[in-house]
PDB file of N, CA and C in Angstrom:
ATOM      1  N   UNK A   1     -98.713  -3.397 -40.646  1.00  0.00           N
ATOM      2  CA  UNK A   1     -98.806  -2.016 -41.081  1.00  0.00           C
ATOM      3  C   UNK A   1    -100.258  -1.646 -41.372  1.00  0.00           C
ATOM      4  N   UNK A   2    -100.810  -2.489 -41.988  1.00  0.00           N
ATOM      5  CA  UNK A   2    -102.411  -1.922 -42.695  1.00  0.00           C
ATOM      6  C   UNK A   2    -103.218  -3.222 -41.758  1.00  0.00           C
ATOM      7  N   UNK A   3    -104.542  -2.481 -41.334  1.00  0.00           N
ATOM      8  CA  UNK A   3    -105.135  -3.422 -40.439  1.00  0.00           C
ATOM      9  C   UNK A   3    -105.784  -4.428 -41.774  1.00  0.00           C
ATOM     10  N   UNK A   4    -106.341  -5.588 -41.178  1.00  0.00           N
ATOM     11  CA  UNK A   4    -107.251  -6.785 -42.536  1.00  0.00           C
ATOM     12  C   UNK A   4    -108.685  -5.984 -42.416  1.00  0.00           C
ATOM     13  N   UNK A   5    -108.463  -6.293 -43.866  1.00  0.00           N
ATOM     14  CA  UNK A   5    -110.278  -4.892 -44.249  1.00  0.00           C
ATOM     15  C   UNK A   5    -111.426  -6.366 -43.663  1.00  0.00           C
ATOM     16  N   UNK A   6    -112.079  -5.354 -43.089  1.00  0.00           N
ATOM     17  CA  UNK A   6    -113.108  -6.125 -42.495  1.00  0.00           C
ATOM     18  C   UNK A   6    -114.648  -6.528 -42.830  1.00  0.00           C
ATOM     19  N   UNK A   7    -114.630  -5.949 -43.919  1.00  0.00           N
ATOM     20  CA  UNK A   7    -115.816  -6.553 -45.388  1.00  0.00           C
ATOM     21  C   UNK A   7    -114.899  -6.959 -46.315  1.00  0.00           C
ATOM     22  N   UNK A   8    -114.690  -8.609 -46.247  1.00  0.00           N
ATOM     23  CA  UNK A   8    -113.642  -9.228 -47.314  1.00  0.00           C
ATOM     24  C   UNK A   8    -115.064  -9.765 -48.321  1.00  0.00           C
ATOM     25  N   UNK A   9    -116.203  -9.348 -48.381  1.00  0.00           N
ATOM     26  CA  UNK A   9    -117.219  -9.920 -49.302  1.00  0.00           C
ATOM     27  C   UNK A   9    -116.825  -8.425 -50.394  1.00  0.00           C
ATOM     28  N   UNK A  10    -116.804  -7.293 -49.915  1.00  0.00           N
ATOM     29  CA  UNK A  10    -116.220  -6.291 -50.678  1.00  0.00           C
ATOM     30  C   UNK A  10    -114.910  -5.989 -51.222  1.00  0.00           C
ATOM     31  N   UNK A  11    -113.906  -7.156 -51.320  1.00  0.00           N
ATOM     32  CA  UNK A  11    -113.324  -6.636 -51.656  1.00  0.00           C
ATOM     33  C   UNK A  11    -112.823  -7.059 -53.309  1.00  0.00           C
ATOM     34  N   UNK A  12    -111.917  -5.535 -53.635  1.00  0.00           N
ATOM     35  CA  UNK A  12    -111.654  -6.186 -55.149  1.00  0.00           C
ATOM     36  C   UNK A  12    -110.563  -6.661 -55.708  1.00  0.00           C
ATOM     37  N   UNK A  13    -110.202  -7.071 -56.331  1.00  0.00           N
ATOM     38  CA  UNK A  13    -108.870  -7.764 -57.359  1.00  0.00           C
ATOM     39  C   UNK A  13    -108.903  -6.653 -57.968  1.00  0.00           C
ATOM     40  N   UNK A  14    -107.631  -6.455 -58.243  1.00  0.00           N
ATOM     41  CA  UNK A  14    -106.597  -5.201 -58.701  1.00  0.00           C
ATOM     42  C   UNK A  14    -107.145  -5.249 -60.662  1.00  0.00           C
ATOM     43  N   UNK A  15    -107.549  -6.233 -60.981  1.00  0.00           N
ATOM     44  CA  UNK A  15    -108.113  -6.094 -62.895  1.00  0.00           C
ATOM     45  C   UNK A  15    -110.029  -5.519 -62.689  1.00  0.00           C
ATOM     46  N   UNK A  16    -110.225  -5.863 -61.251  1.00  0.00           N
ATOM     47  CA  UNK A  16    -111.515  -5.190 -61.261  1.00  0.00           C
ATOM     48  C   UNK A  16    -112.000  -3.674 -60.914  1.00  0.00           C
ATOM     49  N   UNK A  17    -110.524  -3.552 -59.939  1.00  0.00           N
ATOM     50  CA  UNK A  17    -110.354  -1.763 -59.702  1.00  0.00           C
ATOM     51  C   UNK A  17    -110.170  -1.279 -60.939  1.00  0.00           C
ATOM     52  N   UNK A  18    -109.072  -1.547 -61.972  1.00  0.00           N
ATOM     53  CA  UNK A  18    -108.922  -0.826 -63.022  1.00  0.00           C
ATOM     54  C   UNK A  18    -110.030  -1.103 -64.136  1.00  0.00           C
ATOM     55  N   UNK A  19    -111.051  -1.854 -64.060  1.00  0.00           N
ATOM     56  CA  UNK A  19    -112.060  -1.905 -65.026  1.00  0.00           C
ATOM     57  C   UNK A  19    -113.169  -0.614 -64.417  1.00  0.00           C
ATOM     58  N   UNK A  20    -113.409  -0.489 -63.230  1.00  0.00           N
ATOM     59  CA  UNK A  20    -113.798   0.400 -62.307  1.00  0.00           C
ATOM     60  C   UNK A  20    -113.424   2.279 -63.340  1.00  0.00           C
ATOM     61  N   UNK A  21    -112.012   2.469 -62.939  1.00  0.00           N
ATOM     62  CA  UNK A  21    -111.465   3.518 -63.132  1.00  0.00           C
ATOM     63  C   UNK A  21    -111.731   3.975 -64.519  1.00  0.00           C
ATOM     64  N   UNK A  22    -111.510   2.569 -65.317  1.00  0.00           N
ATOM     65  CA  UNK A  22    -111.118   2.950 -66.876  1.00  0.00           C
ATOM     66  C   UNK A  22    -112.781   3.372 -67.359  1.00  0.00           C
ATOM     67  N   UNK A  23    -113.725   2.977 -66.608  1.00  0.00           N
ATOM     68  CA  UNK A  23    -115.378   3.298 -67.032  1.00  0.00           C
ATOM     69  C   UNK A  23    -116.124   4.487 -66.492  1.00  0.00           C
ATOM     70  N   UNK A  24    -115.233   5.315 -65.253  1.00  0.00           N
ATOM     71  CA  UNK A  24    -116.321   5.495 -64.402  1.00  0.00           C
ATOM     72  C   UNK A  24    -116.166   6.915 -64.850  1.00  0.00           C
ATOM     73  N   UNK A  25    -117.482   7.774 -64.770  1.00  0.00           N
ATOM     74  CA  UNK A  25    -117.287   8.668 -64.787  1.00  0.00           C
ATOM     75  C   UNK A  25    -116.681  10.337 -63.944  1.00  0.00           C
ATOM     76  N   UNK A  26    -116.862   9.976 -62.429  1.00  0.00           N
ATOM     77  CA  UNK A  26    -116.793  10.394 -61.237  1.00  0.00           C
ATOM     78  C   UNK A  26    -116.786   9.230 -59.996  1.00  0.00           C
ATOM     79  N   UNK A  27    -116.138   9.639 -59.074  1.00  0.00           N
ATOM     80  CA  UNK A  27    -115.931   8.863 -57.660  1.00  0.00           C
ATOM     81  C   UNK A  27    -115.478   9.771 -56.856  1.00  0.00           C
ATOM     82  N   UNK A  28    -115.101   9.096 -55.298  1.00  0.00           N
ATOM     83  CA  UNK A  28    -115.062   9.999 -53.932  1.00  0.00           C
ATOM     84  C   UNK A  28    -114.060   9.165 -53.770  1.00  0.00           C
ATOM     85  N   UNK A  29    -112.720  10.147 -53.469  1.00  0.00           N
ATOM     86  CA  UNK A  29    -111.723   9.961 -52.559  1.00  0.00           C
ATOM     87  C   UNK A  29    -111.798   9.987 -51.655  1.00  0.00           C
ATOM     88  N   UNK A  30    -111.668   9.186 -50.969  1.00  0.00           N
ATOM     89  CA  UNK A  30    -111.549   9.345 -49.107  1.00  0.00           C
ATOM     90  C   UNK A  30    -110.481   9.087 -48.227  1.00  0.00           C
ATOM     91  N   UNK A  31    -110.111   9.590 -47.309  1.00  0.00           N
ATOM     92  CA  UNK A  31    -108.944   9.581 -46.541  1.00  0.00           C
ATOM     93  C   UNK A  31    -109.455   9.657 -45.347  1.00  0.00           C
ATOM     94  N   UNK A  32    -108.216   9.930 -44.374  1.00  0.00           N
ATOM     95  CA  UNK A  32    -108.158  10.055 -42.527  1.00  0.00           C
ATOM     96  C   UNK A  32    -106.739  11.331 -42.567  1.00  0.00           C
ATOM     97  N   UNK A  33    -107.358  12.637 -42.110  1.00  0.00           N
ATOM     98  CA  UNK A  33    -106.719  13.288 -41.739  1.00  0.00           C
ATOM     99  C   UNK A  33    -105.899  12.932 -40.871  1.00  0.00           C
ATOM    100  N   UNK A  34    -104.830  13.728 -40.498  1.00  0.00           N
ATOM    101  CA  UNK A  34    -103.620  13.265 -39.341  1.00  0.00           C
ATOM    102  C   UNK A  34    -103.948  13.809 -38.162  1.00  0.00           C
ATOM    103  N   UNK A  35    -104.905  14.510 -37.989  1.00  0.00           N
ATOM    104  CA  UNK A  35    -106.027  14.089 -36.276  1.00  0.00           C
ATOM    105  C   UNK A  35    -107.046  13.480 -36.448  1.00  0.00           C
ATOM    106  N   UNK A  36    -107.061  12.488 -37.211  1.00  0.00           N
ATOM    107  CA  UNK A  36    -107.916  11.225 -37.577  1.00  0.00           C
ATOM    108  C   UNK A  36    -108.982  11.399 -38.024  1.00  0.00           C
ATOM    109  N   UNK A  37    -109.696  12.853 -38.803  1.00  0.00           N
ATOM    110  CA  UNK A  37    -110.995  13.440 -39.326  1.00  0.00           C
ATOM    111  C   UNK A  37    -111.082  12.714 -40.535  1.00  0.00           C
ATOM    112  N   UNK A  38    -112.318  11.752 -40.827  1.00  0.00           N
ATOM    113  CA  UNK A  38    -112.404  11.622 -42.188  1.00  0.00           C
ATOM    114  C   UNK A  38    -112.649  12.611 -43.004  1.00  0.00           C
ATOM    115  N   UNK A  39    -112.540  12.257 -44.166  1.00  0.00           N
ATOM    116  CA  UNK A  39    -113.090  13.273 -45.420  1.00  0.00           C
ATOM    117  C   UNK A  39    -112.780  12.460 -46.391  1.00  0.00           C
ATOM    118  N   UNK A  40    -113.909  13.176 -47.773  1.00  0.00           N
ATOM    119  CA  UNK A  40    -113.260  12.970 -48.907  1.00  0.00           C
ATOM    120  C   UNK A  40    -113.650  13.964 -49.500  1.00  0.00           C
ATOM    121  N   UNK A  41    -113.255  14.158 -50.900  1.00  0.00           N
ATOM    122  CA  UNK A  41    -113.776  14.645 -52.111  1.00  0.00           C
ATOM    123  C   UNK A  41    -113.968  14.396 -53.212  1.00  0.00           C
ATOM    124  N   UNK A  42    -114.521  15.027 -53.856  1.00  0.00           N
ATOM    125  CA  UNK A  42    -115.412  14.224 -55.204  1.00  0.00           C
ATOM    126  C   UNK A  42    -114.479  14.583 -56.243  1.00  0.00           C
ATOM    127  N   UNK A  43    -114.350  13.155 -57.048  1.00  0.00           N
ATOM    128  CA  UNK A  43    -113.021  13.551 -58.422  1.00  0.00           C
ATOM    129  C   UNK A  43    -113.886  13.095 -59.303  1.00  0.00           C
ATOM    130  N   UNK A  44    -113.927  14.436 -60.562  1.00  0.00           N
ATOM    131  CA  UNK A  44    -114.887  13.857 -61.780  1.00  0.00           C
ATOM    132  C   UNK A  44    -113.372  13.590 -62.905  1.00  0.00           C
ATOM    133  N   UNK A  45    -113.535  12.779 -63.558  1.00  0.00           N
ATOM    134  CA  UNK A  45    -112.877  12.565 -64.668  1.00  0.00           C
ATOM    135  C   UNK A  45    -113.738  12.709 -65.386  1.00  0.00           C
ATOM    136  N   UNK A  46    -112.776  13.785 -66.209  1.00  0.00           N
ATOM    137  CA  UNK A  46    -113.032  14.365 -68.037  1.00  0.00           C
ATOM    138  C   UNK A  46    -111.755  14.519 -68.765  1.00  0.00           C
ATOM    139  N   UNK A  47    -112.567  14.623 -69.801  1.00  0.00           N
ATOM    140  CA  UNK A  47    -111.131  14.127 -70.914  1.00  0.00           C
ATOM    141  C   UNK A  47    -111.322  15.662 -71.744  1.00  0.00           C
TER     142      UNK A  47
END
């Protein structure tokens, strides 16, 4: 179903994503449209 990510030097363990989330102030979502266009957009978290 999901191809093998192909920078395995990048990748993270699931307690290091959420140390990630729980600190950060802003990040970029990114996706693949369904005629295959990337994009993302920018998500700021505020409280």
């Amino acid at each position: 179903m999901f191809k093998k990510m192909r920078r395995q030097d990048r990748l993270l363990r699931i307690d290091g994503s959420k140390r990630i989330l729980a600190v950060a102030e802003y990040g970029i979502l990114s996706t693949i449209a369904e005629d295959d266009y990337p994009f993302g957009i920018l998500v700021i978290m505020s409280i």
